[in-house]
C-alpha atoms as a PDB file:
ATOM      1  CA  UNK A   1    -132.479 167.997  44.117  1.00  0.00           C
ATOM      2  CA  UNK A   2    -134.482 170.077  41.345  1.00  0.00           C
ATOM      3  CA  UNK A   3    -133.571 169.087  38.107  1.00  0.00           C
ATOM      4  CA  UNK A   4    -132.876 171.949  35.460  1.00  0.00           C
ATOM      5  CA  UNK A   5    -131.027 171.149  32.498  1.00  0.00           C
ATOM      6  CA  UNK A   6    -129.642 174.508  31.782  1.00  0.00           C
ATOM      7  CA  UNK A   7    -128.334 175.052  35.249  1.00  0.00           C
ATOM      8  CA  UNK A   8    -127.604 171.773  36.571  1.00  0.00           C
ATOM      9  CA  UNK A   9    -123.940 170.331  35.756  1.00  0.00           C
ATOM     10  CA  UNK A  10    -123.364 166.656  34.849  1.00  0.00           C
ATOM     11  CA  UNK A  11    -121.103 165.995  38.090  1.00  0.00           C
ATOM     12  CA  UNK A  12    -123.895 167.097  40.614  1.00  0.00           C
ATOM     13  CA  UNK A  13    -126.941 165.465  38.697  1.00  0.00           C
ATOM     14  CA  UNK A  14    -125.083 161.834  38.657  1.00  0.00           C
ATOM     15  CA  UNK A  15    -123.858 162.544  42.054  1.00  0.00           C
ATOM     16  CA  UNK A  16    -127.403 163.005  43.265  1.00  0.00           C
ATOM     17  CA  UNK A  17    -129.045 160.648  40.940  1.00  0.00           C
ATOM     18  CA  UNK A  18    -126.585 157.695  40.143  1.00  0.00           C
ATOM     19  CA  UNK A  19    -128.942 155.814  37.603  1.00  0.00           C
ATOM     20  CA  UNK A  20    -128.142 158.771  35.090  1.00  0.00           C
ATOM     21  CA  UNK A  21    -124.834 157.687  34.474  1.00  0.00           C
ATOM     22  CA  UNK A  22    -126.278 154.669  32.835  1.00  0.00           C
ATOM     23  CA  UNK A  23    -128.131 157.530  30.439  1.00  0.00           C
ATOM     24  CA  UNK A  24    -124.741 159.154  29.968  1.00  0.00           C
ATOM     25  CA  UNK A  25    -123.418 156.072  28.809  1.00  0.00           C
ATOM     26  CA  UNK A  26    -125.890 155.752  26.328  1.00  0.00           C
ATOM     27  CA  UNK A  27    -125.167 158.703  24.715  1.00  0.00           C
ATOM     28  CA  UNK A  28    -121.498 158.010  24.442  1.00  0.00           C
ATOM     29  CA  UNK A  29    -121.584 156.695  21.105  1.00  0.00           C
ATOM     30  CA  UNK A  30    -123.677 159.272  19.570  1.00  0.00           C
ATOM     31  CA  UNK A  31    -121.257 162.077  21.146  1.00  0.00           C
ATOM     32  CA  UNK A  32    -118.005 160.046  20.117  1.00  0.00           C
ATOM     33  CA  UNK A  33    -116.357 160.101  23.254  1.00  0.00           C
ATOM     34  CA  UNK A  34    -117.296 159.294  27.135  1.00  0.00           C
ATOM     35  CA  UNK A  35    -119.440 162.336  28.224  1.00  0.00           C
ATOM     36  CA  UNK A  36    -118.907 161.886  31.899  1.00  0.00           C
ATOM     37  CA  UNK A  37    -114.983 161.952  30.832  1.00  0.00           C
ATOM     38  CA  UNK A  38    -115.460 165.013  28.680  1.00  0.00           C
ATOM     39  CA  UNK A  39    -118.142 166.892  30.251  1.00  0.00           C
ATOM     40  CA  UNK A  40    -118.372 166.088  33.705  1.00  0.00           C
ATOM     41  CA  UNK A  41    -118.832 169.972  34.617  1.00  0.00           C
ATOM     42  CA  UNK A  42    -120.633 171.170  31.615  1.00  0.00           C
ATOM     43  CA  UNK A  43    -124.718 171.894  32.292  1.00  0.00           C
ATOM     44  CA  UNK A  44    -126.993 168.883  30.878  1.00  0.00           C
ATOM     45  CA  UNK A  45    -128.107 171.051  28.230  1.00  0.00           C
ATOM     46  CA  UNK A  46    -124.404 172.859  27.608  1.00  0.00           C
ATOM     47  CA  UNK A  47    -122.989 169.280  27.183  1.00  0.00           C
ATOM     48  CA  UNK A  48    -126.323 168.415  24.787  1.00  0.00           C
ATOM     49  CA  UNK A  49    -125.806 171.578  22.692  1.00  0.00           C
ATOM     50  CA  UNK A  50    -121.370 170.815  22.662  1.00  0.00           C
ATOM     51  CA  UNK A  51    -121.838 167.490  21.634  1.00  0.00           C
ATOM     52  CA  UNK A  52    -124.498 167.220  19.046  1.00  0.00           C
ATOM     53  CA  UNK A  53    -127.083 165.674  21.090  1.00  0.00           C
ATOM     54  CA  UNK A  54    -131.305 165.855  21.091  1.00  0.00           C
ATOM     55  CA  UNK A  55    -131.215 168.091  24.128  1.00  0.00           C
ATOM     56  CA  UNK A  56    -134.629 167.515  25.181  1.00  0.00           C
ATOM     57  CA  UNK A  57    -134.659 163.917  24.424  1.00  0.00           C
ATOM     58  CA  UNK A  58    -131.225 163.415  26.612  1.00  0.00           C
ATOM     59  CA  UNK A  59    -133.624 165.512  29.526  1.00  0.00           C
ATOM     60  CA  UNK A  60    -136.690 163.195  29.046  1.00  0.00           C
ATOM     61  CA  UNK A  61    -134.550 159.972  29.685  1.00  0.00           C
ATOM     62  CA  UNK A  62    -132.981 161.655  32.521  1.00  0.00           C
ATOM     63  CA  UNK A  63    -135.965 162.623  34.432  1.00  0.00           C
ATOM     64  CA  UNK A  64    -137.419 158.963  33.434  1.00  0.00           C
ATOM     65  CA  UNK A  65    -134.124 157.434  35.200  1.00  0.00           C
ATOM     66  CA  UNK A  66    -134.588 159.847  38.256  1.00  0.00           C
ATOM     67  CA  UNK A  67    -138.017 158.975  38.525  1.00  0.00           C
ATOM     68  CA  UNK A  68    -136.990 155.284  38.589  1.00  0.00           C
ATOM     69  CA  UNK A  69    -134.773 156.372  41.632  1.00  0.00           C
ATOM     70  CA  UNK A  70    -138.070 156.571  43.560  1.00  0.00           C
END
């Protein structure tokens, strides 16, 4: 699975890549809620921009945790 922030949703990028979810949770606090509760079907960067988050810095861990996968 290709791995684009603005088109990719939260629910298929954990889905196909289950060691994100531990990046999700790491971003809980700094969003003030569970992002996987509240924006399971929001685009990585649509949940980024919703919830106040460093968009490309949420991306960079992502891809690290993907590549990690391998």
């Amino acid at each position: 699975m290709a791995f684009d922030p603005d088109t990719t949703t939260v629910l298929d990028l954990v889905a196909a890549h289950p060691s994100t979810e531990a990046v999700f949770r790491r971003y809980d606090a700094a969003a003030g809620c569970c992002l996987l509760c509240q924006g399971l079907f929001e685009t990585v960067a649509g949940l980024a921009v919703r919830f106040g988050l460093d968009g490309k810095m949420l991306t960079t861990d992502l891809i690290q945790a993907i590549r990690k996968e391998k």
